[in-house]
N, C-alpha and C. Protein backbone atom coordinates (compact mmCIF):
# COMPACT_ATOMS: atom_id res chain seq x y z
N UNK A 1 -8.07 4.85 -25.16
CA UNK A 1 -7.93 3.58 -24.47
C UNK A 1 -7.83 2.48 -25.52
N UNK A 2 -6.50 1.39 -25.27
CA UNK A 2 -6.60 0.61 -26.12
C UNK A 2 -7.90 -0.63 -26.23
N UNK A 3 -7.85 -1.33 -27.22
CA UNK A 3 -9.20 -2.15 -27.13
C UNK A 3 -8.88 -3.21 -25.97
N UNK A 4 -7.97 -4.00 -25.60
CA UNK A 4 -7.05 -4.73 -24.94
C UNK A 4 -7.66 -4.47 -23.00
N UNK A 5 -7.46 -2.89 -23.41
CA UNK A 5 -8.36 -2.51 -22.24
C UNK A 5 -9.42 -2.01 -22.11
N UNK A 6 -9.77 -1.80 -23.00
CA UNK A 6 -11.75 -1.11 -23.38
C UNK A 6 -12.60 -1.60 -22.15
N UNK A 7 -13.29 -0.59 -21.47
CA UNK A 7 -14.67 -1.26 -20.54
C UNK A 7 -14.96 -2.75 -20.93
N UNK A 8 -15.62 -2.57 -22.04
CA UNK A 8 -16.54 -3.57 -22.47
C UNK A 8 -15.69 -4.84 -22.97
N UNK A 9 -14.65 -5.08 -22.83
CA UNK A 9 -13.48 -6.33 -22.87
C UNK A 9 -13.56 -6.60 -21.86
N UNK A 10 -14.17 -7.89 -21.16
CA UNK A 10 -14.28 -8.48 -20.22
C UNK A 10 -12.88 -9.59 -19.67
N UNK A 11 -12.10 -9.72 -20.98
CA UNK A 11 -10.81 -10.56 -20.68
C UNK A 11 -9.73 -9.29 -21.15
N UNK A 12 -9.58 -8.34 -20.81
CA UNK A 12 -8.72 -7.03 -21.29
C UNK A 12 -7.39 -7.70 -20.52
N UNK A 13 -7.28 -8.06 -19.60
CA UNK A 13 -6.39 -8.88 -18.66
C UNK A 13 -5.60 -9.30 -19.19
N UNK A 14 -5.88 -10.37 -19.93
CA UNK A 14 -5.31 -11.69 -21.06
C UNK A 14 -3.88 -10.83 -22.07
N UNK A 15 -4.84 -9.46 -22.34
CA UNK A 15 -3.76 -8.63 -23.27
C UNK A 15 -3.12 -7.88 -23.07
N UNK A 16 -3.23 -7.27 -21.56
CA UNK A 16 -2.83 -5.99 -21.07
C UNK A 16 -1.02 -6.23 -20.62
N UNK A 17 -0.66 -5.03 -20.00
CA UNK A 17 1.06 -5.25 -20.22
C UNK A 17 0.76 -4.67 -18.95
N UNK A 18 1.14 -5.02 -17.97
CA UNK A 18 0.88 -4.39 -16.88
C UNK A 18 2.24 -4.48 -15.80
N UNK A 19 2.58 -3.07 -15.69
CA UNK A 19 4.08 -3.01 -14.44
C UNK A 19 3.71 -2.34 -13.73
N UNK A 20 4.44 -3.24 -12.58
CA UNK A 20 4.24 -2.63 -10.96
C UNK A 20 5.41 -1.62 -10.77
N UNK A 21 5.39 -0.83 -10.03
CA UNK A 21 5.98 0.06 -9.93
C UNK A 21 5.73 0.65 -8.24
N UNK A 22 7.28 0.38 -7.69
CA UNK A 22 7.43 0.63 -6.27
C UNK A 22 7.79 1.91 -6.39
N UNK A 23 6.90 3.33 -5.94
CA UNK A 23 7.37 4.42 -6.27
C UNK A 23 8.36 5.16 -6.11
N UNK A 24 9.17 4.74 -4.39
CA UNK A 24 10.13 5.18 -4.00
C UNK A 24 11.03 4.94 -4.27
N UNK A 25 11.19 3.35 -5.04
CA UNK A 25 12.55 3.09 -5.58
C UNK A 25 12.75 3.39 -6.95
N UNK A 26 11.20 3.83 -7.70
CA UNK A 26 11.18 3.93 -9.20
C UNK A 26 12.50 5.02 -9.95
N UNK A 27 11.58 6.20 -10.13
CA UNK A 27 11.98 7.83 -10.70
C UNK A 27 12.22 8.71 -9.58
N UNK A 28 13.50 9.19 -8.97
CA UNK A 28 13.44 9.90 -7.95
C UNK A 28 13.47 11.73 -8.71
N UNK A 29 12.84 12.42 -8.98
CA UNK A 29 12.16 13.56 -9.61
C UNK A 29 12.87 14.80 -9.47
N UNK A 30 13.24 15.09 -7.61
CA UNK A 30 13.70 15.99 -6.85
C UNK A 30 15.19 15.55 -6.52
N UNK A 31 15.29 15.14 -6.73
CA UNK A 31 17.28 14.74 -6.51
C UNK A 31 17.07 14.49 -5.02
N UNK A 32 16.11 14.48 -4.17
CA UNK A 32 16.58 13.81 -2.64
C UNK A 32 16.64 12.22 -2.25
N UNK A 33 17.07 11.25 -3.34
CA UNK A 33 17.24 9.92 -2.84
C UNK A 33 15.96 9.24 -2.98
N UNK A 34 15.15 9.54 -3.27
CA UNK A 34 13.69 8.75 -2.64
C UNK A 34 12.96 8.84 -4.30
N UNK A 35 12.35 7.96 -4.45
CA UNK A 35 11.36 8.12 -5.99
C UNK A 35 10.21 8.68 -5.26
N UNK A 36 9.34 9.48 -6.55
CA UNK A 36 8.36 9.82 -6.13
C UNK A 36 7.31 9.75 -7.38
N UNK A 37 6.24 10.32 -6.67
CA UNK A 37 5.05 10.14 -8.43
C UNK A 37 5.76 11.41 -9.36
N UNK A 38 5.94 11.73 -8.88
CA UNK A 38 6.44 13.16 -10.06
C UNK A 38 7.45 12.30 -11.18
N UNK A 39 8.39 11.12 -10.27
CA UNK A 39 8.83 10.64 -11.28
C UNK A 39 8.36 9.23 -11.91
N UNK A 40 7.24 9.02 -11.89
CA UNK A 40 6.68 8.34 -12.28
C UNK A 40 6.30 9.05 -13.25
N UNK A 41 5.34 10.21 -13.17
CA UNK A 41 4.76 10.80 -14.45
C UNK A 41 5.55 11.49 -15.37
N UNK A 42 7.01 11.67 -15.26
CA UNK A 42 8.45 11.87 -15.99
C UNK A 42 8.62 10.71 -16.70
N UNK A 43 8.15 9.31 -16.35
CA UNK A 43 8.22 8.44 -17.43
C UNK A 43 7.21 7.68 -17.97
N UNK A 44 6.21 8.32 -17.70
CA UNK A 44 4.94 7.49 -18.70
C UNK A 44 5.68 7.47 -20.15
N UNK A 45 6.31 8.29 -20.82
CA UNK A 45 6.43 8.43 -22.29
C UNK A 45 7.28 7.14 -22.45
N UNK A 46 8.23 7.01 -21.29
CA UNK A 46 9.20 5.77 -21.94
C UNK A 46 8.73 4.19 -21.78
N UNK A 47 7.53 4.77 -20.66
CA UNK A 47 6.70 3.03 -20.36
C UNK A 47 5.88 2.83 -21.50
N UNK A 48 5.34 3.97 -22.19
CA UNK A 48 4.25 3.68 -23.12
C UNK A 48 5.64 3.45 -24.22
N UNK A 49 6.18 3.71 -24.26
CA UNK A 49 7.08 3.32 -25.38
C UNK A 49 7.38 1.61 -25.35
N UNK A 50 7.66 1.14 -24.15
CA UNK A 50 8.01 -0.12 -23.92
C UNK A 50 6.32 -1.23 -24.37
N UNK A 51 5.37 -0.22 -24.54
CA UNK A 51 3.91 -0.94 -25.02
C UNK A 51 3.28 -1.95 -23.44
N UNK A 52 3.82 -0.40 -22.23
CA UNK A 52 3.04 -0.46 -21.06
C UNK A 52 1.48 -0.66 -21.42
N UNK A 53 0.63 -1.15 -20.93
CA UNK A 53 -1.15 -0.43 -21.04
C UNK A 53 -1.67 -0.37 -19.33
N UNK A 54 -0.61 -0.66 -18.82
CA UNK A 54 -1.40 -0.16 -17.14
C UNK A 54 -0.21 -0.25 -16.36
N UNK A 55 -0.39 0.83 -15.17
CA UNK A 55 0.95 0.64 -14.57
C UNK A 55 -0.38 0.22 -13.19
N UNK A 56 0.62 -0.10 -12.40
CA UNK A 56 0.19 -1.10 -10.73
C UNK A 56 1.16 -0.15 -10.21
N UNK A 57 0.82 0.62 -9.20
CA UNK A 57 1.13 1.44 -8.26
C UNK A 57 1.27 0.78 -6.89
N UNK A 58 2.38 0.52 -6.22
CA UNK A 58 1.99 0.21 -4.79
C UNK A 58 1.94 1.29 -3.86
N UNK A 59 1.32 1.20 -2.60
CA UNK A 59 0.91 2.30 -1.75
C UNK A 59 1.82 3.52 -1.76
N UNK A 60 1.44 4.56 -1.78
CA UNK A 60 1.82 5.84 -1.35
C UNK A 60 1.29 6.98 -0.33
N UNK A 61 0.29 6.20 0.35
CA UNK A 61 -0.19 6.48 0.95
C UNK A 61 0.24 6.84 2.38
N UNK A 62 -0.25 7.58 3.29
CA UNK A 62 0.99 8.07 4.75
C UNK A 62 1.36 7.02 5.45
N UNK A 63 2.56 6.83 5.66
CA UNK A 63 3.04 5.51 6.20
C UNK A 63 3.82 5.76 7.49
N UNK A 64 4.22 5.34 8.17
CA UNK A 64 5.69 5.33 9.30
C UNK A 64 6.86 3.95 8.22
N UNK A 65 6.30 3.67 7.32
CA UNK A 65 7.63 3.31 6.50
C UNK A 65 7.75 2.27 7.25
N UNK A 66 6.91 1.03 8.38
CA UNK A 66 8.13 0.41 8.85
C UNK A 66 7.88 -0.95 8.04
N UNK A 67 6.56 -1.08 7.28
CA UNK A 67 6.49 -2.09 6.05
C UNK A 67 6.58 -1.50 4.48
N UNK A 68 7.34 -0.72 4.47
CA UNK A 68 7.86 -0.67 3.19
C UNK A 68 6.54 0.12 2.20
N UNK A 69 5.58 0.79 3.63
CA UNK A 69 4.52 1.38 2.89
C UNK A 69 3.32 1.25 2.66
N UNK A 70 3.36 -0.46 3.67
CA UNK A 70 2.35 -1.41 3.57
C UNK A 70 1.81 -1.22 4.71
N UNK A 71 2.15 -0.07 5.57
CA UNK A 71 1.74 -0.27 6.63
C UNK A 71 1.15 1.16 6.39
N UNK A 72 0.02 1.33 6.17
CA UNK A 72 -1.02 2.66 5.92
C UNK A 72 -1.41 3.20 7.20
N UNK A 73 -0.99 4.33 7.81
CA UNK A 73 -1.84 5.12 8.98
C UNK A 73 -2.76 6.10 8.32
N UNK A 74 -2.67 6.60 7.34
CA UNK A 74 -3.92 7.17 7.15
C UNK A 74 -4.09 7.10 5.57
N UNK A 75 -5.37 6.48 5.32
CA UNK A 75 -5.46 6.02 3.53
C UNK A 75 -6.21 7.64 3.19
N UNK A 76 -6.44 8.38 3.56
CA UNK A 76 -6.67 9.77 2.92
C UNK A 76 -5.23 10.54 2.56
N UNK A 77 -4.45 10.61 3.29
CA UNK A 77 -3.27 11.13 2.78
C UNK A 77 -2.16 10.35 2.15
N UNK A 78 -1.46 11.14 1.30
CA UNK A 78 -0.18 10.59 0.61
C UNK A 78 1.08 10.82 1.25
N UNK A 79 2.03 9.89 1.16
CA UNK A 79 3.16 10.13 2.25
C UNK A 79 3.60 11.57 1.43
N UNK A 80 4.15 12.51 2.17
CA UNK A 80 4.72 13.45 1.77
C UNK A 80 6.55 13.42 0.94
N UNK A 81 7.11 11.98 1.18
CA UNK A 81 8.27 12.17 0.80
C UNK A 81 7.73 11.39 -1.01
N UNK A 82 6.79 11.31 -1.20
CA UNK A 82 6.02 10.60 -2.27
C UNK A 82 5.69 11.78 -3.40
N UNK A 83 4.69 12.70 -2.73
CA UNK A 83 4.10 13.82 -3.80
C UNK A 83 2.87 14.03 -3.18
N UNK A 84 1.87 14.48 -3.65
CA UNK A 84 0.62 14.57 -2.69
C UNK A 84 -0.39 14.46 -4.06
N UNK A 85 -1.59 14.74 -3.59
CA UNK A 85 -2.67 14.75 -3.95
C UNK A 85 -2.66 14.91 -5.52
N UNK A 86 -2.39 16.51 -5.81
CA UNK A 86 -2.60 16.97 -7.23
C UNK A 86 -1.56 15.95 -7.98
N UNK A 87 -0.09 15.51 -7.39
CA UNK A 87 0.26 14.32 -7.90
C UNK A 87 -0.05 13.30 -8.55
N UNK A 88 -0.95 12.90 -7.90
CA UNK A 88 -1.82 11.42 -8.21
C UNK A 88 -2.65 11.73 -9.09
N UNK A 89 -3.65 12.99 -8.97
CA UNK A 89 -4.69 13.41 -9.77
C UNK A 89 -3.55 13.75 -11.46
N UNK A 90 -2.30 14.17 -11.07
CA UNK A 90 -2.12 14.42 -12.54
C UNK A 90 -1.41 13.12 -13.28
N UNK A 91 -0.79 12.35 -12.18
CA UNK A 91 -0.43 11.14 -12.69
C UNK A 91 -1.31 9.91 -13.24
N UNK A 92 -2.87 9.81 -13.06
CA UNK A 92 -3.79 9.01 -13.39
C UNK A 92 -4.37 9.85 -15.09
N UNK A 93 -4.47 11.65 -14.82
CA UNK A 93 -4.75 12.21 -16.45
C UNK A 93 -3.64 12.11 -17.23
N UNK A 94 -2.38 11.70 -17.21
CA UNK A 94 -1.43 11.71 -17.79
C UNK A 94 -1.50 11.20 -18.71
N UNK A 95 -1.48 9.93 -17.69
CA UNK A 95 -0.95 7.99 -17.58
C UNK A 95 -2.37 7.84 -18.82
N UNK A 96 -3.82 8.09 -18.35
CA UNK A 96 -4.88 8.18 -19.35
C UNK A 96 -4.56 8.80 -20.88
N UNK A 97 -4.29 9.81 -20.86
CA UNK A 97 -3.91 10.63 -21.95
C UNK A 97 -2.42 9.78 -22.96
N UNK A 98 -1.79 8.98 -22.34
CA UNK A 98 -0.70 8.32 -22.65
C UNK A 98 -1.77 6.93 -23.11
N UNK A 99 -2.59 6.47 -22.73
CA UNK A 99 -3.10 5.43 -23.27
C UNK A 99 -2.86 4.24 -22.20
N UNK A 100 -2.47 4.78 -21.19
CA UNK A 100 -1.97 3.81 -19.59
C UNK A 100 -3.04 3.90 -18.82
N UNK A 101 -3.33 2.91 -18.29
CA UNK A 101 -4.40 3.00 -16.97
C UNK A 101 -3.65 2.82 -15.03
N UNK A 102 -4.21 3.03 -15.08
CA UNK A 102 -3.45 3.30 -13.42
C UNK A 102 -4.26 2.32 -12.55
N UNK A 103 -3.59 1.28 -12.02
CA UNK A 103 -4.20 0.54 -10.42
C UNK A 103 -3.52 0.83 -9.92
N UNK A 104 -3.99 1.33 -8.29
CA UNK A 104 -3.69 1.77 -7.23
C UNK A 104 -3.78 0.36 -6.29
N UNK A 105 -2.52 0.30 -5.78
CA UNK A 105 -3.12 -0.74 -4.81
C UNK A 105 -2.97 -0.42 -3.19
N UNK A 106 -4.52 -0.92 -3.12
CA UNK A 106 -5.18 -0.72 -1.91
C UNK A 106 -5.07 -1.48 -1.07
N UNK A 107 -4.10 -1.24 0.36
CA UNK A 107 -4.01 -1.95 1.07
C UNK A 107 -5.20 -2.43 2.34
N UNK A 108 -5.65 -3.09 2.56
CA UNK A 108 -6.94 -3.11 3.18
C UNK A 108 -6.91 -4.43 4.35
N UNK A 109 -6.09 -5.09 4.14
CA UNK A 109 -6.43 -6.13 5.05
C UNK A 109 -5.52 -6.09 6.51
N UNK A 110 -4.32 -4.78 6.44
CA UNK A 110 -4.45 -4.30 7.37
C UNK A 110 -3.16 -2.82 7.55
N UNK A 111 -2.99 -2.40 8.85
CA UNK A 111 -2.90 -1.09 8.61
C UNK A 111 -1.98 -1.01 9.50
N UNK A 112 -1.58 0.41 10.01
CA UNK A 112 -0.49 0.51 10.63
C UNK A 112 -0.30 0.68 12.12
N UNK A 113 0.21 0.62 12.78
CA UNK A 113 -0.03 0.33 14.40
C UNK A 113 0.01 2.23 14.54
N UNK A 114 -0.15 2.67 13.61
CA UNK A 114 -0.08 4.25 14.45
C UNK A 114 -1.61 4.86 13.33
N UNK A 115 -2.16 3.52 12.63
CA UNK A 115 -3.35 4.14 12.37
C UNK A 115 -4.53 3.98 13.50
N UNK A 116 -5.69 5.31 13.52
CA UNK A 116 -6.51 5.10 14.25
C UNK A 116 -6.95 4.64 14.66
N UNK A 117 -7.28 3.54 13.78
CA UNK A 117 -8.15 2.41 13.97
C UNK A 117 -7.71 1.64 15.05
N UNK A 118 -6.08 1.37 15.02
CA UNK A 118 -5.51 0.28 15.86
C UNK A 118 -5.37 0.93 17.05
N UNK A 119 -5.03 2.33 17.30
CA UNK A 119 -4.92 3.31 18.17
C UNK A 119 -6.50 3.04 19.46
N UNK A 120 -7.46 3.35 18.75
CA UNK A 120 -8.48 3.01 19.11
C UNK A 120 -8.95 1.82 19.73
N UNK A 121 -8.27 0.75 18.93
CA UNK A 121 -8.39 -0.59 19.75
C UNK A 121 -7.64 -1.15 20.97
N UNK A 122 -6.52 -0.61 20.44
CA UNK A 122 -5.66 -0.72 21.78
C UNK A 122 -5.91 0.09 22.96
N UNK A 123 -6.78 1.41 22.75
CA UNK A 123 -7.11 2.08 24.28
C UNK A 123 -8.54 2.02 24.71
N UNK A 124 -9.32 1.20 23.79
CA UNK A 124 -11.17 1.15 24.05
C UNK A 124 -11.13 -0.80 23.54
N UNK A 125 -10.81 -1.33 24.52
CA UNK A 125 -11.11 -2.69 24.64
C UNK A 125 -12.75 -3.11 23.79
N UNK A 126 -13.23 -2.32 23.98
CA UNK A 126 -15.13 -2.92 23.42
C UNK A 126 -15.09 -2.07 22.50
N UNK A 127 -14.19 -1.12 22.05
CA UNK A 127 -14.33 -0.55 20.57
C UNK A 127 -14.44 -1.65 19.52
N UNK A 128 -15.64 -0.68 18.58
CA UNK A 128 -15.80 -1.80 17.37
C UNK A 128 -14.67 -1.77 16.64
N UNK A 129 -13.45 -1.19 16.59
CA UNK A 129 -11.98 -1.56 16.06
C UNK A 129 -11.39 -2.49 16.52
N UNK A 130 -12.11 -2.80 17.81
CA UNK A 130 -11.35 -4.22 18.33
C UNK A 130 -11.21 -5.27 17.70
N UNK A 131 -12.64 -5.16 16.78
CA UNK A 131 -12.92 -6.75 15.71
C UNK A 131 -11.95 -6.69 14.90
N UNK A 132 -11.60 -5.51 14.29
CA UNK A 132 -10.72 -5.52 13.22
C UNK A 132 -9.58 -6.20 13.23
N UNK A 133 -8.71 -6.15 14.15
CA UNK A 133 -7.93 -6.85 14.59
C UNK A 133 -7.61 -8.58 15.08
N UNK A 134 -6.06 -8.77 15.29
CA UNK A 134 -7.06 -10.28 15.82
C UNK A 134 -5.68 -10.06 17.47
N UNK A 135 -6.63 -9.99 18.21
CA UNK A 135 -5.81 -9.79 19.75
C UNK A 135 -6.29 -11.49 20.87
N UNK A 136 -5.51 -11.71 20.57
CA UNK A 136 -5.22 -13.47 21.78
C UNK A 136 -4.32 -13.25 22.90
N UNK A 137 -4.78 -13.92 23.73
CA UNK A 137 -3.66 -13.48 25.03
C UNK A 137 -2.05 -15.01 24.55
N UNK A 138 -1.88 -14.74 25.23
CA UNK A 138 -0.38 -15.39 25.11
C UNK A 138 -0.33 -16.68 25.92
N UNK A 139 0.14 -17.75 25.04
CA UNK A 139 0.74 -19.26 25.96
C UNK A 139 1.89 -19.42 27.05
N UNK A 140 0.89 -19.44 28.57
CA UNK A 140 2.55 -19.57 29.45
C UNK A 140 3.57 -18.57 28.65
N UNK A 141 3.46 -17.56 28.86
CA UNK A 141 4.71 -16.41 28.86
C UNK A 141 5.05 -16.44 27.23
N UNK A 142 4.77 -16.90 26.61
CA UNK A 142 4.99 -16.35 24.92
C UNK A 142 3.53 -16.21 24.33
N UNK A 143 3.99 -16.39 22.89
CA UNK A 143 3.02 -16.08 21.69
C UNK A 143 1.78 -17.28 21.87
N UNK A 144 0.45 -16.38 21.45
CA UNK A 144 -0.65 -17.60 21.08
C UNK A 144 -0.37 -18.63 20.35
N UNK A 145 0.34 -18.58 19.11
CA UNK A 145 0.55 -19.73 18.43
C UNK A 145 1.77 -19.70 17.83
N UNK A 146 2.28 -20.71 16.79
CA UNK A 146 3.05 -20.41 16.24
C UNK A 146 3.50 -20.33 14.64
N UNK A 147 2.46 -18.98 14.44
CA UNK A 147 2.11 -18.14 13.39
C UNK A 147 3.56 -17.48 13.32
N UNK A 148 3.97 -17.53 11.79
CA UNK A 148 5.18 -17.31 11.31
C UNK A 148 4.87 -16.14 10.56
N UNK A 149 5.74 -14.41 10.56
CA UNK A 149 5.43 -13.76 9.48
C UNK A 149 6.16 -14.21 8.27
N UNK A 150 6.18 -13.83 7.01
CA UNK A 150 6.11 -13.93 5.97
C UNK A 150 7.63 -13.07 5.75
N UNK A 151 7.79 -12.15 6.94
CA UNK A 151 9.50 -10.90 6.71
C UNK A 151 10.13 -11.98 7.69
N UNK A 152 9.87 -12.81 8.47
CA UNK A 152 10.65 -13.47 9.76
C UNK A 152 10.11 -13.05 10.76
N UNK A 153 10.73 -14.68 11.92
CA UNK A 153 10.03 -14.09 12.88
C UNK A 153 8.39 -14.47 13.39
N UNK A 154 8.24 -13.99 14.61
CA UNK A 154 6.39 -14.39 15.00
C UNK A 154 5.87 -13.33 14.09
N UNK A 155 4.33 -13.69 13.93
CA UNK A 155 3.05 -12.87 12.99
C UNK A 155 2.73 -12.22 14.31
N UNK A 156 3.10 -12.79 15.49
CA UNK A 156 2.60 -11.53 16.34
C UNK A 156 3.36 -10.88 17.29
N UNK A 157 3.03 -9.39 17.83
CA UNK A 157 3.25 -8.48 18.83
C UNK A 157 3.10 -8.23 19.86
N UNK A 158 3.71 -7.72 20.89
CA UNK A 158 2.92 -7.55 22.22
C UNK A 158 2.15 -6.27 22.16
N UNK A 159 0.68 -6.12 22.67
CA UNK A 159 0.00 -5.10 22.33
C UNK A 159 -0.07 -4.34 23.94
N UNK A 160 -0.19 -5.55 24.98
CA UNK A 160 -0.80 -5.18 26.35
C UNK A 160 -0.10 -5.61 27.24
N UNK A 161 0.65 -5.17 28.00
CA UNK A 161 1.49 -6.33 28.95
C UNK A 161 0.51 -7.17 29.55
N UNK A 162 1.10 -8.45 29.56
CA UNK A 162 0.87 -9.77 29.73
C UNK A 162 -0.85 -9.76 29.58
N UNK A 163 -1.56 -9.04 29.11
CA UNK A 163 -2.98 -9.40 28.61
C UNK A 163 -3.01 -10.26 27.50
N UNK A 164 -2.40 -9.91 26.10
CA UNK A 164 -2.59 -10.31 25.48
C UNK A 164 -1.40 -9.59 23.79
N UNK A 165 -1.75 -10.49 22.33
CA UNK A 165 -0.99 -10.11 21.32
C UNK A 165 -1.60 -9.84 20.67
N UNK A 166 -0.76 -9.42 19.26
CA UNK A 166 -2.10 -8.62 17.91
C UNK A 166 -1.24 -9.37 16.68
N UNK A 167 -1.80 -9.70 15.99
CA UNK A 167 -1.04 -10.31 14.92
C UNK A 167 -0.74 -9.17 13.95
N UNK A 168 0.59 -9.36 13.61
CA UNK A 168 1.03 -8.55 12.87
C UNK A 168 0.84 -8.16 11.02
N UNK A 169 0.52 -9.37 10.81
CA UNK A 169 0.32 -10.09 9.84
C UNK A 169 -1.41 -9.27 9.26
């Protein structure tokens, strides 16, 4: 590990070289169109060459793909058109062994309409998944407010006929 990034460097930040790396569009490994970690860990040698010291991973985690990945249904599994498990496990000893550190980024603030959680909220009204969410009923025949997403468009969905919306956002 370089010093730049050493534990005990509390500003390692300041020095570090750090690339994000969208996996599917990165290294596609298997010749089927799609990047995956396999080809990610096919080029640690040429990132550490470029005087990488951490790569930023965005999700790979199981998706329905309809945010680009951002939309996590289950954070235990890896999407399968990605690589799986021993993937990741060999792409973090690699990336280490190369002198690269690996952030994973963790999507958390919210998830995918076909993860459980939301599954759950939408069919158990007093489920404690309900909090998780933010569900408002609707103004005279449209949206609660007028919350803009960030892709276009309202931040929110219809979850319930005419009960109420879920922000998408």
């Amino acid at each position: 590990m370089s010093d730049a990034l050493s534990r005990n460097n509390q500003s390692w930040w300041k020095e570090a070289v750090i690339y994000q790396i969208y996996p599917k569009s990165f290294y596609d490994s298997n010749n089927d169109g799609i990047g995956d970690i396999r080809g990610i860990i096919e080029k640690l040698p040429y990132l550490r060459e470029l005087g990488i010291t951490m790569i930023w991973v965005s999700p790979f985690y199981k998706s329905p793909m309809a945010d680009n990945g951002y939309d996590i249904s289950d954070y235990y599994a890896i999407n399968p058109n990605l690589g799986n498990m021993p993937d990741i496990e060999t792409l973090i000893t690699r990336a280490s062994e190369s002198g690269i550190q690996v952030m994973i980024d963790l999507v958390v603030n919210h998830t995918s309409d076909e993860h459980p959680w939301f599954q759950k909220a939408l069919s158990e009204p007093e489920s404690k998944y309900r909090d998780y969410y933010i569900f408002r009923p609707g103004i005279e025949n449209t949206f609660p407010n007028n919350w803009r997403s960030i892709f276009g468009g309202s931040a929110w969905g219809k979850s319930e006929p005419r009960r109420s919306h879920h922000s998408t956002e």
